[in-house]
C-alpha atoms as a PDB file:
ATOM      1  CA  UNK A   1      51.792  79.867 -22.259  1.00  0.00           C
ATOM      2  CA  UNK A   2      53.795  77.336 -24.235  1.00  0.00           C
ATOM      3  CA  UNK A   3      53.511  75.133 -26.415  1.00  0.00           C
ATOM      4  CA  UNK A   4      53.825  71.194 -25.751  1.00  0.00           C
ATOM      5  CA  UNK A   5      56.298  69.868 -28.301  1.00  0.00           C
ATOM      6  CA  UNK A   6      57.246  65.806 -27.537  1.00  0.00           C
ATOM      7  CA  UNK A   7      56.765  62.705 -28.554  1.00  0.00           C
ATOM      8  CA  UNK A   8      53.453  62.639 -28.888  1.00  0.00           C
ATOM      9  CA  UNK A   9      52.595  66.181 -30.534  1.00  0.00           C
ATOM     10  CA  UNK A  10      50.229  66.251 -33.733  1.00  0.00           C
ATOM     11  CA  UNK A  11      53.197  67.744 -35.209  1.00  0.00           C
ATOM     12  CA  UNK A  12      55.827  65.441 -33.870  1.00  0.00           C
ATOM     13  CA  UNK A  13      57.253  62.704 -36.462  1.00  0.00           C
ATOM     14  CA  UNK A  14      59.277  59.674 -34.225  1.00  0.00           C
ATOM     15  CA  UNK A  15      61.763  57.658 -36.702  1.00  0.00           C
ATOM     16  CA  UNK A  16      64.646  55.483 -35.684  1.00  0.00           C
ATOM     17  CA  UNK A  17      67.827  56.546 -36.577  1.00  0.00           C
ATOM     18  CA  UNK A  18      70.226  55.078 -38.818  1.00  0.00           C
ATOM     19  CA  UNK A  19      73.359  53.570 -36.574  1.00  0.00           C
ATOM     20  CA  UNK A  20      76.635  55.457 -36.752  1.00  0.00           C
ATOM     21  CA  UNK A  21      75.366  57.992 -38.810  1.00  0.00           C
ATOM     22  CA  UNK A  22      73.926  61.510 -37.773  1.00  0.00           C
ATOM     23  CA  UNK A  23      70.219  61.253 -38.776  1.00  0.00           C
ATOM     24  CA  UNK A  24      66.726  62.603 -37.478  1.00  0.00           C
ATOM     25  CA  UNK A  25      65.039  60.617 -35.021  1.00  0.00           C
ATOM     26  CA  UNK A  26      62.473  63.618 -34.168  1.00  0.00           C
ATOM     27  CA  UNK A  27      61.025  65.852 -36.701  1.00  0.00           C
ATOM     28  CA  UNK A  28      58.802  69.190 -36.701  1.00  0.00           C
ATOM     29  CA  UNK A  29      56.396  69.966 -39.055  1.00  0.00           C
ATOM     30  CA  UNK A  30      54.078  72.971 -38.263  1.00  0.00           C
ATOM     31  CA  UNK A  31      50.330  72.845 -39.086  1.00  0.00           C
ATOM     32  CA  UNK A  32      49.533  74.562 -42.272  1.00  0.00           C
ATOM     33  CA  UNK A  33      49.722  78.702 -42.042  1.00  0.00           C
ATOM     34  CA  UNK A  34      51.755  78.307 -38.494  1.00  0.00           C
ATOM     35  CA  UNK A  35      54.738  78.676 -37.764  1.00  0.00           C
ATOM     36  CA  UNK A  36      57.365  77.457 -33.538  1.00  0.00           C
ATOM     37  CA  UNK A  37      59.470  79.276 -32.402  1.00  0.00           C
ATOM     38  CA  UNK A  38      62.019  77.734 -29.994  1.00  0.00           C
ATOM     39  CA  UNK A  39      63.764  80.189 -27.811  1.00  0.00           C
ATOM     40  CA  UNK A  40      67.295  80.010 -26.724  1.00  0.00           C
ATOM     41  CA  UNK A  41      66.422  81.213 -23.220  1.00  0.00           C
ATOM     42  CA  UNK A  42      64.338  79.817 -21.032  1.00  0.00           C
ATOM     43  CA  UNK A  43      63.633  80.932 -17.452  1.00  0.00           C
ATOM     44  CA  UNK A  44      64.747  77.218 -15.907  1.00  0.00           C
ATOM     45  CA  UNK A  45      68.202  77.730 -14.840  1.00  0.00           C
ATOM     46  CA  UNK A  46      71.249  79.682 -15.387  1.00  0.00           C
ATOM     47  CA  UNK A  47      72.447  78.476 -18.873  1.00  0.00           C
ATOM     48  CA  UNK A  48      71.499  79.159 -22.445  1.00  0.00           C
ATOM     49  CA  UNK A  49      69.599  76.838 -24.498  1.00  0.00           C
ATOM     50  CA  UNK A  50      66.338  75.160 -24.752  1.00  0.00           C
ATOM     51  CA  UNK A  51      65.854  72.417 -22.209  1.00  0.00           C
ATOM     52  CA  UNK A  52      65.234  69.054 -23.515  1.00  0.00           C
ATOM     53  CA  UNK A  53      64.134  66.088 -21.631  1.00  0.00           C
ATOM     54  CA  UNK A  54      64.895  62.707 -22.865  1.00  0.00           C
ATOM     55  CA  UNK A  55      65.177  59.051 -21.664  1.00  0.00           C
ATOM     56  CA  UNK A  56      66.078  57.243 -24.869  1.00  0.00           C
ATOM     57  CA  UNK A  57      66.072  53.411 -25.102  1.00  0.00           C
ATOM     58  CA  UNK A  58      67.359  50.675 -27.561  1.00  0.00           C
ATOM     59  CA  UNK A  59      65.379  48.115 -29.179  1.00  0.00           C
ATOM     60  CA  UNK A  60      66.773  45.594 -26.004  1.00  0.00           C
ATOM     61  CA  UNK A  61      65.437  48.166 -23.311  1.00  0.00           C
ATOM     62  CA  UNK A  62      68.804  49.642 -22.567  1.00  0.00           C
ATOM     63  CA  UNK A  63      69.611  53.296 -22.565  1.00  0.00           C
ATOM     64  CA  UNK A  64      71.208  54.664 -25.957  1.00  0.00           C
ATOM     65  CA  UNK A  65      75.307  54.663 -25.621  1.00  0.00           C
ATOM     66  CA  UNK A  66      76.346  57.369 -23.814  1.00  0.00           C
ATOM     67  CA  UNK A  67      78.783  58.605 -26.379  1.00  0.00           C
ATOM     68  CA  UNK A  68      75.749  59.279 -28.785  1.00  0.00           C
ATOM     69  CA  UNK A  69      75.743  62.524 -29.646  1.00  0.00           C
ATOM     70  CA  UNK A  70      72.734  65.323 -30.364  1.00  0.00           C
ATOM     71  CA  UNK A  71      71.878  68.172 -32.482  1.00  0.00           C
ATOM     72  CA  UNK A  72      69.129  70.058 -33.821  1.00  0.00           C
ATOM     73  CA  UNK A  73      68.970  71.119 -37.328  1.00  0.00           C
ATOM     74  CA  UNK A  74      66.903  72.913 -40.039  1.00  0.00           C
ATOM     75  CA  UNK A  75      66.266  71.996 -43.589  1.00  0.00           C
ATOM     76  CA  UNK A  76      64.131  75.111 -45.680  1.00  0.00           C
ATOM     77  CA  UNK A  77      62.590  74.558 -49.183  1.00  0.00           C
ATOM     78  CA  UNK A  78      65.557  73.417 -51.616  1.00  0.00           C
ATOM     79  CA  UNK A  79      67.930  72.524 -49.115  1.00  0.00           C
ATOM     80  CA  UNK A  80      69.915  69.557 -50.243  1.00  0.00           C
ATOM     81  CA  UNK A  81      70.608  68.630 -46.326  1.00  0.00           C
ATOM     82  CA  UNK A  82      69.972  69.684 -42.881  1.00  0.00           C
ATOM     83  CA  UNK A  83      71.785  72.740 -41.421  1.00  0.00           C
ATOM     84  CA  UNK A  84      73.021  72.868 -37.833  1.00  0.00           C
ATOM     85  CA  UNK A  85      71.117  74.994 -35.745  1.00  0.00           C
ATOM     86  CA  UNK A  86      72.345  74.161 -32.289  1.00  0.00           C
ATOM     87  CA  UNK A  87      76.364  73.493 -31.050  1.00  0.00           C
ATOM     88  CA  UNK A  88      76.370  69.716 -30.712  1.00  0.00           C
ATOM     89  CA  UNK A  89      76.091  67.904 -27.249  1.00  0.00           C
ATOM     90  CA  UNK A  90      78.874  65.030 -27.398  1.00  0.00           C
ATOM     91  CA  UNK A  91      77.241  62.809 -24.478  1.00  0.00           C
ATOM     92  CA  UNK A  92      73.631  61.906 -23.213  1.00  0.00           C
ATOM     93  CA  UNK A  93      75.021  61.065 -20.452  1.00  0.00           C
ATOM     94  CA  UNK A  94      72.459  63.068 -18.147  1.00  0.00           C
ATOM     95  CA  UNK A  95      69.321  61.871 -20.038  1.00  0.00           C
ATOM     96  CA  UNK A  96      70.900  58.012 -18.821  1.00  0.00           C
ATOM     97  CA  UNK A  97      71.537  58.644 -14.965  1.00  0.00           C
ATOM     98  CA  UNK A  98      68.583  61.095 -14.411  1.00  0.00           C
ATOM     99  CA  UNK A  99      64.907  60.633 -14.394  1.00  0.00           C
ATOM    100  CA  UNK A 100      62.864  63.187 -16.563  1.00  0.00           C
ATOM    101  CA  UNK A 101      61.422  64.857 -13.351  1.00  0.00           C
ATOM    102  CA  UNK A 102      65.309  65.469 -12.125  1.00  0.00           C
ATOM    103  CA  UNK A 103      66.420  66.796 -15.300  1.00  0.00           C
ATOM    104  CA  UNK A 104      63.896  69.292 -14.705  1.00  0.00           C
ATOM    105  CA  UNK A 105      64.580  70.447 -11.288  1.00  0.00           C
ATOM    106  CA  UNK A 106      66.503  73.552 -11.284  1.00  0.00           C
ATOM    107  CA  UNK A 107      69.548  71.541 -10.082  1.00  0.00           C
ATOM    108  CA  UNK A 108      70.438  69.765 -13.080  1.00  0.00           C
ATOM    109  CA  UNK A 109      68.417  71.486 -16.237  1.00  0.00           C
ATOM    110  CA  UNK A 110      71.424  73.318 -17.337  1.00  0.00           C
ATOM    111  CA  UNK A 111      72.553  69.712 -18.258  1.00  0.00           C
ATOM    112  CA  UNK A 112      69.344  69.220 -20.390  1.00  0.00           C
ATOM    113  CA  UNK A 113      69.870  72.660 -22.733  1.00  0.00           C
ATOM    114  CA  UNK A 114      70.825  72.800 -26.105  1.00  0.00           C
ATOM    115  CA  UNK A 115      72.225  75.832 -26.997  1.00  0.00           C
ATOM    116  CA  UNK A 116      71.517  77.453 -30.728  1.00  0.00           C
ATOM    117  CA  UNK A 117      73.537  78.861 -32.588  1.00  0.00           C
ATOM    118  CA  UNK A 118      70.740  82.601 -32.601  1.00  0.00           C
ATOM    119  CA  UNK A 119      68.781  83.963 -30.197  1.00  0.00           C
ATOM    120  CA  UNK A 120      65.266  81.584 -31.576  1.00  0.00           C
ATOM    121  CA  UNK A 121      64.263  79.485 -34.597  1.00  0.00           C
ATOM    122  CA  UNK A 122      61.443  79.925 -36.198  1.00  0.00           C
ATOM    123  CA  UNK A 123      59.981  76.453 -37.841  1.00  0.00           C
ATOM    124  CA  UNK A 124      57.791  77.750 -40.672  1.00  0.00           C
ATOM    125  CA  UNK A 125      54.958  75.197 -42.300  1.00  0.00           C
ATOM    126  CA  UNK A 126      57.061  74.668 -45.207  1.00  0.00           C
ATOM    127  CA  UNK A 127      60.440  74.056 -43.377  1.00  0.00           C
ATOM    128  CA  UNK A 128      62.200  70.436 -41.598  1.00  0.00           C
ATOM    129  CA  UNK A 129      63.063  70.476 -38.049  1.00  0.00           C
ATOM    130  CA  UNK A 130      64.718  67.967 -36.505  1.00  0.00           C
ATOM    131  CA  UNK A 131      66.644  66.372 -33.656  1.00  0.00           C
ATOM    132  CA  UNK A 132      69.070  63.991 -34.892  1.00  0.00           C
ATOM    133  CA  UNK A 133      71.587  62.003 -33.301  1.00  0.00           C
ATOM    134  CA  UNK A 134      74.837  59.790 -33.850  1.00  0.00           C
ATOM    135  CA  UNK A 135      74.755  56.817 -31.932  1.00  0.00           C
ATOM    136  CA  UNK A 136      76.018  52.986 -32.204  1.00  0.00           C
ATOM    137  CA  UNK A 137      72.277  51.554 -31.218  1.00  0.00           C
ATOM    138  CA  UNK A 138      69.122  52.318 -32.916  1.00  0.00           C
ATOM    139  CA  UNK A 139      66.211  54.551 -30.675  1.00  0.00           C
ATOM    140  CA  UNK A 140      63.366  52.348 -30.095  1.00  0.00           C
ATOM    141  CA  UNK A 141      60.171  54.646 -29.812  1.00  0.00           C
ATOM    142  CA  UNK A 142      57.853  52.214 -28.083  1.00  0.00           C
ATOM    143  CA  UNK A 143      59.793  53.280 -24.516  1.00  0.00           C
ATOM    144  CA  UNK A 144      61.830  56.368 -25.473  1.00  0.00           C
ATOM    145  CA  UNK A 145      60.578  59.907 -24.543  1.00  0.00           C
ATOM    146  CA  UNK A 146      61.251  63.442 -25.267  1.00  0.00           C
ATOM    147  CA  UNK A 147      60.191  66.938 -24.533  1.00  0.00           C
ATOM    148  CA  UNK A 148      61.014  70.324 -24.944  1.00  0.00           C
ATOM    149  CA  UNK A 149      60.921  72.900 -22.442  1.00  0.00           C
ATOM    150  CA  UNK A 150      57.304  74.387 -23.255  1.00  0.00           C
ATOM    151  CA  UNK A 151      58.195  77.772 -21.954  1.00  0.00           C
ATOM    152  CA  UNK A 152      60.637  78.160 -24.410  1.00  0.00           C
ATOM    153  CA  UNK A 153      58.274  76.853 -27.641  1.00  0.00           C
ATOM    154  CA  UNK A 154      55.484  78.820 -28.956  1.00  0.00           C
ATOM    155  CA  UNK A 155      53.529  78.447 -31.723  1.00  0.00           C
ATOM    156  CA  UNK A 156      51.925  81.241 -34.075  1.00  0.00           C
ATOM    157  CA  UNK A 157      50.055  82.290 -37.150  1.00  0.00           C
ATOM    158  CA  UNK A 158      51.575  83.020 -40.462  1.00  0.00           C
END
C-alpha cells in the first residue's frame, strides 16, 4: 500500500510561490528516521512518471496561467539550491480543463505524470523536496489541491 502524500500530509509544507520566479510551493519533509520514495512508474497508464493531481487556484479564484510551468526538485544537506529531479512540464494545462477524478481515469493520467530524471527518489529526513513552479499569479492554498499518485509513494524506516 501507498503512501498518501498531498496537501494535507503531516509532512506536507503549502507556501505560495514567488511570481515569475521558479520557487517551491509544496515541500517534503520526512518524519524523523524515515525516509519516501517516489517511483517513476506507476501502474496507472502507459507513460513514465509519477502521477500528480492538481487543481491550482489564484488568490481571485481563477486557475493558475496555463503557461506556468512545474518541476520537482531536491535539495540534500549543504546544497546551496535545489536540484532538478524531474524534466520540466511547460503547461498545466490539464490540471485547468480536467477535474481531479478525470485526471485520474486511465484516459487522461498520462497527462498528470512527471517524469524523473532515475528510476525513484528517495526523500531522506534530512533532505528538501519540493514541487515548485514558474507562474505569473501567486497559488492560493485555501482552494488549491494536490496529490500524488499513492501507488507510486512509499514511505520507510531508516
Amino acid at each position: 500500500m501507498g503512501k498518501n502524500l498531498n496537501h494535507n500530509s503531516n509532512i506536507v509544507e503549502t507556501v505560495a510561490n514567488s511570481p515569475n520566479e521558479l520557487t517551491p510551493i509544496f515541500t517534503v519533509d520526512p518524519e524523523d528516521g524515515t525516509y519516501v520514495t517516489i517511483e517513476n512508474e506507476v501502474s496507472q497508464g502507459d507513460a513514465a512518471g509519477i502521477a500528480i493531481y492538481a487543481k491550482l487556484f489564484d488568490a481571485d479564484g481563477d486557475p493558475l496561467p496555463t503557461d506556468t510551468t512545474m518541476v520537482l526538485s531536491g535539495r540534500r544537506p549543504g546544497d546551496t539550491r535545489y536540484q532538478t529531479l524531474s524534466y520540466e512540464q511547460d503547461n498545466i494545462s490539464t490540471y485547468n480543463n480536467k477535474s481531479i477524478s478525470q485526471q485520474q481515469d486511465s484516459n487522461h493520467v498520462d497527462s498528470v505524470k512527471h517524469e524523473l530524471k532515475a528510476e525513484r527518489v528517495n526523500i531522506r529526513d534530512v533532505d528538501e523536496f519540493a514541487v515548485e513552479i514558474n507562474s505569473d499569479e501567486a497559488i492560493d492554498w485555501g482552494e488549491s489541491k494536490l496529490y500524488f499518485e499513492r501507488t507510486g509513494v512509499s514511505e520507510h524506516q531508516r
